[in-house]
PDB file of N, CA and C in Angstrom:
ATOM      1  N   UNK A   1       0.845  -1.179   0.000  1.00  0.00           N
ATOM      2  CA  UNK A   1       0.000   0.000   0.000  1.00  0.00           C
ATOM      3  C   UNK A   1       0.886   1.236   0.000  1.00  0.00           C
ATOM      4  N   UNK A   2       0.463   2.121  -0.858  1.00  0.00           N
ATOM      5  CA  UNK A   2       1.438   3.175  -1.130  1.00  0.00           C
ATOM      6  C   UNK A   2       0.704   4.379  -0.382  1.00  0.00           C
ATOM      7  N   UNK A   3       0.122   4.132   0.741  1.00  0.00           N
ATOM      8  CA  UNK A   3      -0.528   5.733   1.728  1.00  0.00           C
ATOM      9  C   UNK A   3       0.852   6.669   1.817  1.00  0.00           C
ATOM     10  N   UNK A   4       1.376   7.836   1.633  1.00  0.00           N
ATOM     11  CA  UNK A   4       2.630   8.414   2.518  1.00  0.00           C
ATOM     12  C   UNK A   4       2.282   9.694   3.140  1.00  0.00           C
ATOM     13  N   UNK A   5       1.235   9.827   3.473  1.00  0.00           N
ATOM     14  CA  UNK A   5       0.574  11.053   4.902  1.00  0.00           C
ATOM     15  C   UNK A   5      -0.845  11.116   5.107  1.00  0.00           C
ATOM     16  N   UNK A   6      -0.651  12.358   5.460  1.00  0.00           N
ATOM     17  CA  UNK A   6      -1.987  12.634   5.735  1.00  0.00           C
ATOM     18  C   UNK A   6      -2.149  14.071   5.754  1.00  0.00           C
ATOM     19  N   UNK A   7      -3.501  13.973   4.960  1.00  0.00           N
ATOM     20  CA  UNK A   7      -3.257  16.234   5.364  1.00  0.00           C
ATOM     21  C   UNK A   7      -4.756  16.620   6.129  1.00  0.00           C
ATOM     22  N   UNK A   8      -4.696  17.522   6.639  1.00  0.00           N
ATOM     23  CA  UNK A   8      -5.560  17.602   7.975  1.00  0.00           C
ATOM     24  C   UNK A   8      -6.207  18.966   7.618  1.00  0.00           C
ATOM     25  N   UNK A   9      -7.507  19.860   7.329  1.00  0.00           N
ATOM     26  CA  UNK A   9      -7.781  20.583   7.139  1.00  0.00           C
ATOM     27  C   UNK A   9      -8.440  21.315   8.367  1.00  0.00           C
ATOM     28  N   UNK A  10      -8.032  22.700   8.393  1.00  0.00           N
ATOM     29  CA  UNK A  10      -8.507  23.807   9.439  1.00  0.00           C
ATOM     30  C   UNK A  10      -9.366  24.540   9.035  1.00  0.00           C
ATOM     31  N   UNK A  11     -10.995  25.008   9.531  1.00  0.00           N
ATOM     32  CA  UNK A  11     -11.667  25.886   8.875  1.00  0.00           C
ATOM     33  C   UNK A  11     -11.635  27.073   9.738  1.00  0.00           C
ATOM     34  N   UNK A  12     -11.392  28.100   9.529  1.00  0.00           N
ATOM     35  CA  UNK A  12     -11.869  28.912  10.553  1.00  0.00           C
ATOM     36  C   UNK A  12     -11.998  29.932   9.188  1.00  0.00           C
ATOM     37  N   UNK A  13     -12.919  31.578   9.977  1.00  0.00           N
ATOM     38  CA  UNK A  13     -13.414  32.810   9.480  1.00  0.00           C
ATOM     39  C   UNK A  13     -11.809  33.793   9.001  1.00  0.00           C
ATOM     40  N   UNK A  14     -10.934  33.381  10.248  1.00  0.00           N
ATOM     41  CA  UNK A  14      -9.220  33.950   9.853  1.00  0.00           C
ATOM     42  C   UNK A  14      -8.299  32.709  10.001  1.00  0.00           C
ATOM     43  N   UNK A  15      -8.528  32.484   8.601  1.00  0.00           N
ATOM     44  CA  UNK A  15      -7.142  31.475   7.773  1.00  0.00           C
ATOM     45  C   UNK A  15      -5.937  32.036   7.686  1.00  0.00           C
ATOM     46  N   UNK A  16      -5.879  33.560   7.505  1.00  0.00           N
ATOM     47  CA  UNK A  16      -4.062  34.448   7.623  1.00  0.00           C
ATOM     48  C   UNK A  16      -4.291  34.454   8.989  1.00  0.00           C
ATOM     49  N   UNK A  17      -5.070  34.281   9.668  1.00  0.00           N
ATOM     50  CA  UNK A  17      -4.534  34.639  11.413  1.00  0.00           C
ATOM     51  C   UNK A  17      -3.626  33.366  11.884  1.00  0.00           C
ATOM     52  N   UNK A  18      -4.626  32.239  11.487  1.00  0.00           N
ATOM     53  CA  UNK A  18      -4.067  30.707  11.959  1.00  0.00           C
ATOM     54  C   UNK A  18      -2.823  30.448  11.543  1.00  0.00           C
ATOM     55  N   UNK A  19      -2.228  31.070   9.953  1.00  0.00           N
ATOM     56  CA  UNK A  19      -1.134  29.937   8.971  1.00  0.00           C
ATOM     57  C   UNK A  19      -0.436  31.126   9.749  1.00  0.00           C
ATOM     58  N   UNK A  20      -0.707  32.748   9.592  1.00  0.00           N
ATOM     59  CA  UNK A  20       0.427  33.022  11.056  1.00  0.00           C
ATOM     60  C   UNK A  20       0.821  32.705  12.184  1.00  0.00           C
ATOM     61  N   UNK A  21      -0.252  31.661  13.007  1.00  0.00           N
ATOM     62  CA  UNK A  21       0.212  31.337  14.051  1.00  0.00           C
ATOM     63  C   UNK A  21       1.313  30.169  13.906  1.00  0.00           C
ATOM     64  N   UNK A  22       0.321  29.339  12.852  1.00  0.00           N
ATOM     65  CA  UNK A  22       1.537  27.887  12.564  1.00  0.00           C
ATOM     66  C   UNK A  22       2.767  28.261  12.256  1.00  0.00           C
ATOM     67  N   UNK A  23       2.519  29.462  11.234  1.00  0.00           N
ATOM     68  CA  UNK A  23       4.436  29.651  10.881  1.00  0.00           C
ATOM     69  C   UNK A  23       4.923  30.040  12.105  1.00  0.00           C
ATOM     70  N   UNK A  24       4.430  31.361  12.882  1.00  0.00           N
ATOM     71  CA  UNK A  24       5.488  32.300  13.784  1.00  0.00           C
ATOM     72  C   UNK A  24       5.780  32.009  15.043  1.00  0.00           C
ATOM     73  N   UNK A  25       4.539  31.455  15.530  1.00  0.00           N
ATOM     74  CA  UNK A  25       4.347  30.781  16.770  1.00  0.00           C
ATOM     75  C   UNK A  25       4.648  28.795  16.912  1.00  0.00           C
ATOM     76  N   UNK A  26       4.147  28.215  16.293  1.00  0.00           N
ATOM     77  CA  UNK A  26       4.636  26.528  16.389  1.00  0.00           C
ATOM     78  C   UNK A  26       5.625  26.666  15.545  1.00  0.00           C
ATOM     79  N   UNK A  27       6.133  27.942  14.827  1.00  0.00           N
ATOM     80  CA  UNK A  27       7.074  27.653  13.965  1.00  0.00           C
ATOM     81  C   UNK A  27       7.391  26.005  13.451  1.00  0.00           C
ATOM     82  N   UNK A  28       6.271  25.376  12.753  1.00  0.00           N
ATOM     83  CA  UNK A  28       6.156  24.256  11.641  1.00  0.00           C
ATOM     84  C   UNK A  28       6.455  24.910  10.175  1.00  0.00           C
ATOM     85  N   UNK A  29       7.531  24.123   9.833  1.00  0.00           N
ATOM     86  CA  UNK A  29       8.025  24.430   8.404  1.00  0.00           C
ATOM     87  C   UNK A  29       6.605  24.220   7.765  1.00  0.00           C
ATOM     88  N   UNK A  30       6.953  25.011   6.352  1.00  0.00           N
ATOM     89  CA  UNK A  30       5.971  25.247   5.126  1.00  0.00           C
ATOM     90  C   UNK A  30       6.178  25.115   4.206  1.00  0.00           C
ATOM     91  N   UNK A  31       5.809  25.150   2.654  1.00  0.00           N
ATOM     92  CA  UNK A  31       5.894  25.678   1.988  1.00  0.00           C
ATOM     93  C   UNK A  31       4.634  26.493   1.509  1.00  0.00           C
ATOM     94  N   UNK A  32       4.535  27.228   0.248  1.00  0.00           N
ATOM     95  CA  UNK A  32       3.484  28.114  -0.200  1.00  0.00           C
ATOM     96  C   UNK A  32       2.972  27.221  -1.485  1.00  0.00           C
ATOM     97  N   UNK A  33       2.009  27.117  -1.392  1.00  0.00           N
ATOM     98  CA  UNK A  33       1.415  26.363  -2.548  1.00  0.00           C
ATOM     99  C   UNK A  33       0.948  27.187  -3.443  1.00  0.00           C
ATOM    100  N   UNK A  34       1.377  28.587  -3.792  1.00  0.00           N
ATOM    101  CA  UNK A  34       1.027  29.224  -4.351  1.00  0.00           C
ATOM    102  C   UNK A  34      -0.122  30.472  -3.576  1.00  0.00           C
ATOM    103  N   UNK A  35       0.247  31.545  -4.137  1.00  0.00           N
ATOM    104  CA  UNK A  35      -0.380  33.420  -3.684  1.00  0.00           C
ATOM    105  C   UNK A  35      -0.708  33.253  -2.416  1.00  0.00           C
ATOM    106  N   UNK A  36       0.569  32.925  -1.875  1.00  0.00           N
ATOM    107  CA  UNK A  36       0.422  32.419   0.422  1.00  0.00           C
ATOM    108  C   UNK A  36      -0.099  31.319   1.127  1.00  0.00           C
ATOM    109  N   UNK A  37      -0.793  30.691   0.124  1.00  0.00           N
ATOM    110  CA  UNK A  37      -1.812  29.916   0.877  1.00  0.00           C
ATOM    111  C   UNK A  37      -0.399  28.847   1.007  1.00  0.00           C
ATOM    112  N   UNK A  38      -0.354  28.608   2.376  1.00  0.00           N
ATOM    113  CA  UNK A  38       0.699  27.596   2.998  1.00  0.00           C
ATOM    114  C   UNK A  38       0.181  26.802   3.401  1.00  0.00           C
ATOM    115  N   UNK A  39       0.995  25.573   3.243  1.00  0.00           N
ATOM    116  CA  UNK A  39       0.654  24.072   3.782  1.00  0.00           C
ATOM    117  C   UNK A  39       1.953  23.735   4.632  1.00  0.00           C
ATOM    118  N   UNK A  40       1.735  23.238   5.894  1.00  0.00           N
ATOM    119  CA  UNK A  40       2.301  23.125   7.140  1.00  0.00           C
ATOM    120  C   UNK A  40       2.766  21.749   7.582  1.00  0.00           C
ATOM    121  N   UNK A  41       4.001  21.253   7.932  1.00  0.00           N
ATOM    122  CA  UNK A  41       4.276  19.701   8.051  1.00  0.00           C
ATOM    123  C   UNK A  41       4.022  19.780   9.711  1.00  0.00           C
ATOM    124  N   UNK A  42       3.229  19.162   9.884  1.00  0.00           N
ATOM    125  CA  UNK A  42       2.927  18.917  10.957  1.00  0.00           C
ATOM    126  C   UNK A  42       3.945  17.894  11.881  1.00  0.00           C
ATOM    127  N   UNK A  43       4.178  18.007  12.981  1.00  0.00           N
ATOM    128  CA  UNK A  43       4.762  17.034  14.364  1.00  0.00           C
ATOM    129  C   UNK A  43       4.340  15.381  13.917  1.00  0.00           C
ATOM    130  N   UNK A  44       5.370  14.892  14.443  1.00  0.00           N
ATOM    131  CA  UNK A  44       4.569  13.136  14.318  1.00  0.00           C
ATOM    132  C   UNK A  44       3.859  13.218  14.918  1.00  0.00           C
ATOM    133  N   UNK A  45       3.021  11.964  14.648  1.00  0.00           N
ATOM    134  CA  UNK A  45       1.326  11.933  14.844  1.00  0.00           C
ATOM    135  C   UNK A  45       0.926  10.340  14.720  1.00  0.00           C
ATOM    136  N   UNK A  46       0.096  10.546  15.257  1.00  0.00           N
ATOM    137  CA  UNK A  46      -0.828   8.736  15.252  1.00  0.00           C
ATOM    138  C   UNK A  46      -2.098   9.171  15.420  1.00  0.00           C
ATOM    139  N   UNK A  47      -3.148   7.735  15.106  1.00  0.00           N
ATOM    140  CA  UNK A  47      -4.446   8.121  15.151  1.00  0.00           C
ATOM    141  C   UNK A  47      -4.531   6.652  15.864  1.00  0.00           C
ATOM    142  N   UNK A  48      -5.460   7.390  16.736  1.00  0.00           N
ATOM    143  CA  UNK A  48      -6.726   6.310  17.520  1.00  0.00           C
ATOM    144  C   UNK A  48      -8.251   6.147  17.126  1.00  0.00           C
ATOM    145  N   UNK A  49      -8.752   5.424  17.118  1.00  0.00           N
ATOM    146  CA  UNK A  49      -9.888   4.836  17.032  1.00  0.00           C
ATOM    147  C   UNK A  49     -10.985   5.020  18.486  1.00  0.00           C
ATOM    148  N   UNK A  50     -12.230   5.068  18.107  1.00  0.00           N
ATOM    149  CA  UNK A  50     -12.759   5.533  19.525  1.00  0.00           C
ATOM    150  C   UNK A  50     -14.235   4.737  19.327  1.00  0.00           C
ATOM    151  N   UNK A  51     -14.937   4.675  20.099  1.00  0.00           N
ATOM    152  CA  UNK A  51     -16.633   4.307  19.469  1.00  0.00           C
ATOM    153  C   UNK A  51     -17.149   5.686  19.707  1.00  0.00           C
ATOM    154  N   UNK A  52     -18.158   5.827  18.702  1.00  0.00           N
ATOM    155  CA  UNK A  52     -19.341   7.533  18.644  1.00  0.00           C
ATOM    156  C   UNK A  52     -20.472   6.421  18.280  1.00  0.00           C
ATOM    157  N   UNK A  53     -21.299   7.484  18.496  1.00  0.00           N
ATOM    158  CA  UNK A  53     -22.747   7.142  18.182  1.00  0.00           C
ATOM    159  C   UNK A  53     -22.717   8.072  16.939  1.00  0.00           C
ATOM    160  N   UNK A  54     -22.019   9.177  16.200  1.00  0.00           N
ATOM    161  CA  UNK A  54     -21.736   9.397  15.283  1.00  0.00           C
ATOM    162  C   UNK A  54     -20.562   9.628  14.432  1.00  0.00           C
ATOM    163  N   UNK A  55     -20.399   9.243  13.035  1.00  0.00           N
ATOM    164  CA  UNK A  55     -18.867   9.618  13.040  1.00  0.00           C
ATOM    165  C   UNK A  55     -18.317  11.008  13.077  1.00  0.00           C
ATOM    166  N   UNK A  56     -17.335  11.349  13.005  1.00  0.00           N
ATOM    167  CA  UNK A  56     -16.555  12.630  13.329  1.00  0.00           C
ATOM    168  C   UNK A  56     -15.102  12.068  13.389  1.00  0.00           C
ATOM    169  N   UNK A  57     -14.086  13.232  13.283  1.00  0.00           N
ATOM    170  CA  UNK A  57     -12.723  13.480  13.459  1.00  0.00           C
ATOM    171  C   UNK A  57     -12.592  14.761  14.402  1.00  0.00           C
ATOM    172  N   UNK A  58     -11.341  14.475  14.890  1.00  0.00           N
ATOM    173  CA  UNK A  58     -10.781  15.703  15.698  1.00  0.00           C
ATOM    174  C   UNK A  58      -9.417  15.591  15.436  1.00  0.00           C
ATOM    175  N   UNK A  59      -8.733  16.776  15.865  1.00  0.00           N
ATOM    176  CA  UNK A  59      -6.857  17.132  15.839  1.00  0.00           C
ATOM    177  C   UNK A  59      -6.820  17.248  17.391  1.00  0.00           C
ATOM    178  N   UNK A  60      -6.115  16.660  17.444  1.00  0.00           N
ATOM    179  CA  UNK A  60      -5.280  17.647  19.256  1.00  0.00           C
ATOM    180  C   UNK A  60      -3.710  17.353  18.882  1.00  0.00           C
ATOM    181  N   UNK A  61      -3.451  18.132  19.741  1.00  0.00           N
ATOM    182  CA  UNK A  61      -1.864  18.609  19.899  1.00  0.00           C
ATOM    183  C   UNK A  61      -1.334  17.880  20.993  1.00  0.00           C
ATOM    184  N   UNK A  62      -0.198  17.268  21.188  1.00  0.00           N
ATOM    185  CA  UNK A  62       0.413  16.936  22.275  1.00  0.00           C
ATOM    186  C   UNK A  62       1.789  17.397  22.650  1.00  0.00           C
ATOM    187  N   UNK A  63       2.238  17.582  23.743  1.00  0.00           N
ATOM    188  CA  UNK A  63       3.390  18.073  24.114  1.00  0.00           C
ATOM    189  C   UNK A  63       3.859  16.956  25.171  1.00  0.00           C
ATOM    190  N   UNK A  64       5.051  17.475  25.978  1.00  0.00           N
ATOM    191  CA  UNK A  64       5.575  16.570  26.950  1.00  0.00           C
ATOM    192  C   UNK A  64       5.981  17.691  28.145  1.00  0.00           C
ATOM    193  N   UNK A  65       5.832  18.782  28.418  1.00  0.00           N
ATOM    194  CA  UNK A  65       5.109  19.624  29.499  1.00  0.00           C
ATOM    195  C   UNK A  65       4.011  20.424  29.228  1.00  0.00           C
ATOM    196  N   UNK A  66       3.007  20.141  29.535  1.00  0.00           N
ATOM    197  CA  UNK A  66       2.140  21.348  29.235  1.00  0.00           C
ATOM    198  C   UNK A  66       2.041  22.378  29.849  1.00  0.00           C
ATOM    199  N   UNK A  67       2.190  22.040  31.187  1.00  0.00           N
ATOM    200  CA  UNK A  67       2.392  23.365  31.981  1.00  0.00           C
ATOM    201  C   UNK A  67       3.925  24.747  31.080  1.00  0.00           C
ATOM    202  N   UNK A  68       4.803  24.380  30.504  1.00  0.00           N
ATOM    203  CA  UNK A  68       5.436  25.130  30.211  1.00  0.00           C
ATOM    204  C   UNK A  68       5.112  25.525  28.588  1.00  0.00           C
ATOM    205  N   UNK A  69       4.344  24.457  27.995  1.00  0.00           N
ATOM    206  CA  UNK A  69       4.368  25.039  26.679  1.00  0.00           C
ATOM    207  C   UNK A  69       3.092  25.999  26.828  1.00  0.00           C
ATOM    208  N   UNK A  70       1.811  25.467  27.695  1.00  0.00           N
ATOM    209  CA  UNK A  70       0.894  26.717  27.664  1.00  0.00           C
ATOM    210  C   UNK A  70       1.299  28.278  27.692  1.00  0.00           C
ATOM    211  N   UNK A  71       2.242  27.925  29.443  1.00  0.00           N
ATOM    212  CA  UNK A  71       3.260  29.375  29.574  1.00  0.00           C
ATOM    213  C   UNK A  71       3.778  30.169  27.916  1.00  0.00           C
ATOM    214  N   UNK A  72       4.396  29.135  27.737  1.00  0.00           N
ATOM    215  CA  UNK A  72       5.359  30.047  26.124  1.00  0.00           C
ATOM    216  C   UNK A  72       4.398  29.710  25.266  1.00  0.00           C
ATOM    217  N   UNK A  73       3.173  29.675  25.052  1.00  0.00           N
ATOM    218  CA  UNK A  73       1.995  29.357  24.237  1.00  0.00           C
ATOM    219  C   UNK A  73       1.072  31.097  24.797  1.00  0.00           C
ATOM    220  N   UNK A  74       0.733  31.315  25.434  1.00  0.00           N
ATOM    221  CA  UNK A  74       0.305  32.311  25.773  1.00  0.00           C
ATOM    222  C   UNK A  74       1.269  33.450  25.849  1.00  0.00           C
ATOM    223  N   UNK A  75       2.599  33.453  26.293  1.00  0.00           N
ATOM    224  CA  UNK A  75       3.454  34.773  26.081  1.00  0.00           C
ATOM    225  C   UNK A  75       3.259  34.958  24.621  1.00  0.00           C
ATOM    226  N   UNK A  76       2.984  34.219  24.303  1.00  0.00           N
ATOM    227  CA  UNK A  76       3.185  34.585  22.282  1.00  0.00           C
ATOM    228  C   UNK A  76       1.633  34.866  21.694  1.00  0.00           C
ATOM    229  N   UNK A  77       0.830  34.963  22.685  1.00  0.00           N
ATOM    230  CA  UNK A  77      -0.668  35.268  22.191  1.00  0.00           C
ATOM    231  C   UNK A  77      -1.800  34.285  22.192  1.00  0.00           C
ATOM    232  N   UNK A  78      -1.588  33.121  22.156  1.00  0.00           N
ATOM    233  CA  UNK A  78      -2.359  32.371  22.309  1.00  0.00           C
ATOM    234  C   UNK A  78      -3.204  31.994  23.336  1.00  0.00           C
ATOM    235  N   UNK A  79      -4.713  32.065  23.036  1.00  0.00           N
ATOM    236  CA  UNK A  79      -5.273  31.740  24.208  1.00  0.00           C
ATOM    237  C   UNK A  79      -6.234  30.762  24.907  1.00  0.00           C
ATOM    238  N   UNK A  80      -6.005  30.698  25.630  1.00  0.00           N
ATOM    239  CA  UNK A  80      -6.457  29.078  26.207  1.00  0.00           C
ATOM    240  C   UNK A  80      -7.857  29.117  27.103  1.00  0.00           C
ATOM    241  N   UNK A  81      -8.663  27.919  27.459  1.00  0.00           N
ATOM    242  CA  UNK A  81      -9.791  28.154  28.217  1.00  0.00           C
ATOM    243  C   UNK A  81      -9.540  27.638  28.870  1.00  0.00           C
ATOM    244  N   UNK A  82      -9.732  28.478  30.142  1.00  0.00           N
ATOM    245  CA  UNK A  82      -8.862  27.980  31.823  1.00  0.00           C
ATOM    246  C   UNK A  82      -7.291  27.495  31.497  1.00  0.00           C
ATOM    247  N   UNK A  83      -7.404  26.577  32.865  1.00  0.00           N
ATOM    248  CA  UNK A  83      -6.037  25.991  32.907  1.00  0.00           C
ATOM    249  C   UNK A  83      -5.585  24.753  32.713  1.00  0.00           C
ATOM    250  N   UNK A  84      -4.566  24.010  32.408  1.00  0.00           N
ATOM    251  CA  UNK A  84      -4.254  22.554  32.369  1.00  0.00           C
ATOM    252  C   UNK A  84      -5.123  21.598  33.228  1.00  0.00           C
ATOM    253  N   UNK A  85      -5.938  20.422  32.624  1.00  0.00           N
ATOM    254  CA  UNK A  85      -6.782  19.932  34.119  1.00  0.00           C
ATOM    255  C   UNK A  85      -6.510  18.403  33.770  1.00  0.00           C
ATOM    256  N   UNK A  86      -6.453  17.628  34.368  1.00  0.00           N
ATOM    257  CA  UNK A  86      -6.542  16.298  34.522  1.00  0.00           C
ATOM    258  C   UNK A  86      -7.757  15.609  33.507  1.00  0.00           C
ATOM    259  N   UNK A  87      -7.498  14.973  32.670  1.00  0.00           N
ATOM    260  CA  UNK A  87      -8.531  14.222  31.994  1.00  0.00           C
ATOM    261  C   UNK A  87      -8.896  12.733  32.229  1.00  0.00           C
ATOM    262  N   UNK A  88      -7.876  11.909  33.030  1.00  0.00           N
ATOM    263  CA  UNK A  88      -7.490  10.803  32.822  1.00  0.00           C
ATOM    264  C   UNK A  88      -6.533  10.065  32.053  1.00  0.00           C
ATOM    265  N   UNK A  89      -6.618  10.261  30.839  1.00  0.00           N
ATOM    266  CA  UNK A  89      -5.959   9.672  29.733  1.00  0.00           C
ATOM    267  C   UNK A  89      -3.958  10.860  29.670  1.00  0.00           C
ATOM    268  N   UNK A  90      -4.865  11.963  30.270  1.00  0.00           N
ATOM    269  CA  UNK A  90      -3.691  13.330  30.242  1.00  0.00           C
ATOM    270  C   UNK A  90      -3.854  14.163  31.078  1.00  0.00           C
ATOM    271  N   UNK A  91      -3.721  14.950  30.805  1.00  0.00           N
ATOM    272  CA  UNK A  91      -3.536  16.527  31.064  1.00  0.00           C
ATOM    273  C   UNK A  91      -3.910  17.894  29.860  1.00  0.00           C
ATOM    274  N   UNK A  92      -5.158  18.080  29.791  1.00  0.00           N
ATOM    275  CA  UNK A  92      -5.827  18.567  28.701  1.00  0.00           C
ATOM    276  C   UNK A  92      -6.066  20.621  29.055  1.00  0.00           C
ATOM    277  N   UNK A  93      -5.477  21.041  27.730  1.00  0.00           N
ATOM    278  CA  UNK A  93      -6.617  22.650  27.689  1.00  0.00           C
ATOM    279  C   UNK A  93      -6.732  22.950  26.286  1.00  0.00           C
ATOM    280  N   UNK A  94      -7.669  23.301  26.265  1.00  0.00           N
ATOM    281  CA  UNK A  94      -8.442  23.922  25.074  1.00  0.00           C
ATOM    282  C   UNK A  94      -7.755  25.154  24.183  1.00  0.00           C
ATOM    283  N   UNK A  95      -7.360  25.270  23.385  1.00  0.00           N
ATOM    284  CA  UNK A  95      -6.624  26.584  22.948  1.00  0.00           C
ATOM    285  C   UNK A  95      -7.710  26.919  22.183  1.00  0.00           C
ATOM    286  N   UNK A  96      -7.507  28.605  21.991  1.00  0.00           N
ATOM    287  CA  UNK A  96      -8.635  29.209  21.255  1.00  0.00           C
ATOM    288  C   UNK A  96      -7.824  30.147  19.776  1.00  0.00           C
ATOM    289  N   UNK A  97      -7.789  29.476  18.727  1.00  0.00           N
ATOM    290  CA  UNK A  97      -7.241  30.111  17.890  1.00  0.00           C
ATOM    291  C   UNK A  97      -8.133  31.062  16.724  1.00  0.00           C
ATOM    292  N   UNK A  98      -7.385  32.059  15.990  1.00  0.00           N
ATOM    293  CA  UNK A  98      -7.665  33.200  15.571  1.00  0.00           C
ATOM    294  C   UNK A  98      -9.082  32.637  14.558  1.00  0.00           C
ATOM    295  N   UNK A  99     -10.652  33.370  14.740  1.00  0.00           N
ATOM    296  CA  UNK A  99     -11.894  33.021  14.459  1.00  0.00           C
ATOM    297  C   UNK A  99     -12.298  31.675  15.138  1.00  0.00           C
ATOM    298  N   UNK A 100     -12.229  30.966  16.359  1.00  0.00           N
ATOM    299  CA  UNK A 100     -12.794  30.998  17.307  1.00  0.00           C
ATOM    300  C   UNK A 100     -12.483  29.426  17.301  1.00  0.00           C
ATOM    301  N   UNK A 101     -11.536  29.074  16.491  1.00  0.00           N
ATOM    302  CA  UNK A 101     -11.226  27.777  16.347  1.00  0.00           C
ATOM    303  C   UNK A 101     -10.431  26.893  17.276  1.00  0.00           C
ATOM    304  N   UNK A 102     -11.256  26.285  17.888  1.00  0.00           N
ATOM    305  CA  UNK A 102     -10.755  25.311  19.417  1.00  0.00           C
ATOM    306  C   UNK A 102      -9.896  23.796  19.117  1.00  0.00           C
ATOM    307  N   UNK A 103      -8.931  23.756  19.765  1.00  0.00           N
ATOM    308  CA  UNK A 103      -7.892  22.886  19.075  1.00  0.00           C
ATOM    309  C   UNK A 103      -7.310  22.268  20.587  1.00  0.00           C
ATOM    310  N   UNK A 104      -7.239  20.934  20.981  1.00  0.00           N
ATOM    311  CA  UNK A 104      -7.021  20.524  22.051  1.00  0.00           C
ATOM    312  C   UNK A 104      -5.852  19.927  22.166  1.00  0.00           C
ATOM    313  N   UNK A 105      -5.100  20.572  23.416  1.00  0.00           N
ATOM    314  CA  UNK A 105      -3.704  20.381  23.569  1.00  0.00           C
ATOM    315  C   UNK A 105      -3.479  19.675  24.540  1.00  0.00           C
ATOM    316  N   UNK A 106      -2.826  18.255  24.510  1.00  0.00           N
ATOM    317  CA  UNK A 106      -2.819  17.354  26.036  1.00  0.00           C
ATOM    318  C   UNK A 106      -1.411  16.571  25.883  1.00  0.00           C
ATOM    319  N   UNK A 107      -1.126  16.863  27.612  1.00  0.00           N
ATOM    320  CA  UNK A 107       0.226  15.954  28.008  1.00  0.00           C
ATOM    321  C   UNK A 107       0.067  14.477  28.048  1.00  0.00           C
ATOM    322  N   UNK A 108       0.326  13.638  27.241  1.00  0.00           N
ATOM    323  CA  UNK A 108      -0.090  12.652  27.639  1.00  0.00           C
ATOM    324  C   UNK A 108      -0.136  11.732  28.618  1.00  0.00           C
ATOM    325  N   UNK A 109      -0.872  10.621  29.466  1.00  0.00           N
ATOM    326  CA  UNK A 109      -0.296   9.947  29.961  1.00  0.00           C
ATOM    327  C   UNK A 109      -0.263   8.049  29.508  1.00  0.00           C
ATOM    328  N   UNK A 110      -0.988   8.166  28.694  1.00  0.00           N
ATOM    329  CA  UNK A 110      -1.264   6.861  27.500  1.00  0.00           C
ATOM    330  C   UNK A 110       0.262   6.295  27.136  1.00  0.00           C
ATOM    331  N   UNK A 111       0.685   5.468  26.602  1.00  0.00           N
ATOM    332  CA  UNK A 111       1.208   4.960  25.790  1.00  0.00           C
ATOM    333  C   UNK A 111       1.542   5.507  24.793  1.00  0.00           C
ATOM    334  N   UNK A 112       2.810   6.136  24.312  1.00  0.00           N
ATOM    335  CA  UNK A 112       2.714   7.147  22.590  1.00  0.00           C
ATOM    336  C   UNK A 112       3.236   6.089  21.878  1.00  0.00           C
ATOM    337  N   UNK A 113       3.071   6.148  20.332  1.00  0.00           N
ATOM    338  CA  UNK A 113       4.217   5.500  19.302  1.00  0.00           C
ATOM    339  C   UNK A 113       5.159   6.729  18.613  1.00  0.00           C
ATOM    340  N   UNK A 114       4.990   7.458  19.300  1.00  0.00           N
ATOM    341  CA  UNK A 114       6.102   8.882  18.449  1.00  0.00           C
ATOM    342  C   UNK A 114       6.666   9.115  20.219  1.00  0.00           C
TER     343      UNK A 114
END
């Protein structure tokens, strides 16, 4: 099987607010696919499987302190709802990015393959 990624789409109302945050702030390499519109290589990554009563996808972000990346996540503008809280599985907060787009950031405590 010849799969070699995956590309992950963001909707929000400010698309130059967000691909500024990815470049300046997660500073994730890019390139421009043409008149700005940038496409972003994202961090390694894995996907889990879950049961819903409907289907859906989600993104979250993971780090390996959260308490310090929120810190240098917010000196740089970003803003979060509340504070780091215990989920079970982690250590979860909500970031709120530019047009109102909520993106979940957790320390893990699971098992990673990256």
């Amino acid at each position: 099987m010849a799969i070699t990624g995956a590309h992950v789409l963001l909707y929000t109302s400010e698309p130059e607010a967000v691909r500024d945050l990815l470049r300046d702030v997660f500073a994730w390499r890019h390139v421009d696919a043409g008149e700005g519109w940038l496409i972003f290589a994202l961090p390694p990554a894995e996907v889990g499987v879950h049961p819903a009563d409907a289907p859906h996808h989600e993104l979250s972000l993971m780090c390996d302190d959260i308490v310090a990346t929120v810190a240098d996540l917010r000196a740089r503008g970003v803003e979060t709802k509340g504070e780091p809280e215990s989920v079970g599985w982690g250590v979860a907060v909500t970031m709120v990015l530019p047009g109102g787009l909520e993106m979940l950031l957790y320390q893990p405590r699971h098992a990673t393959v990256i």
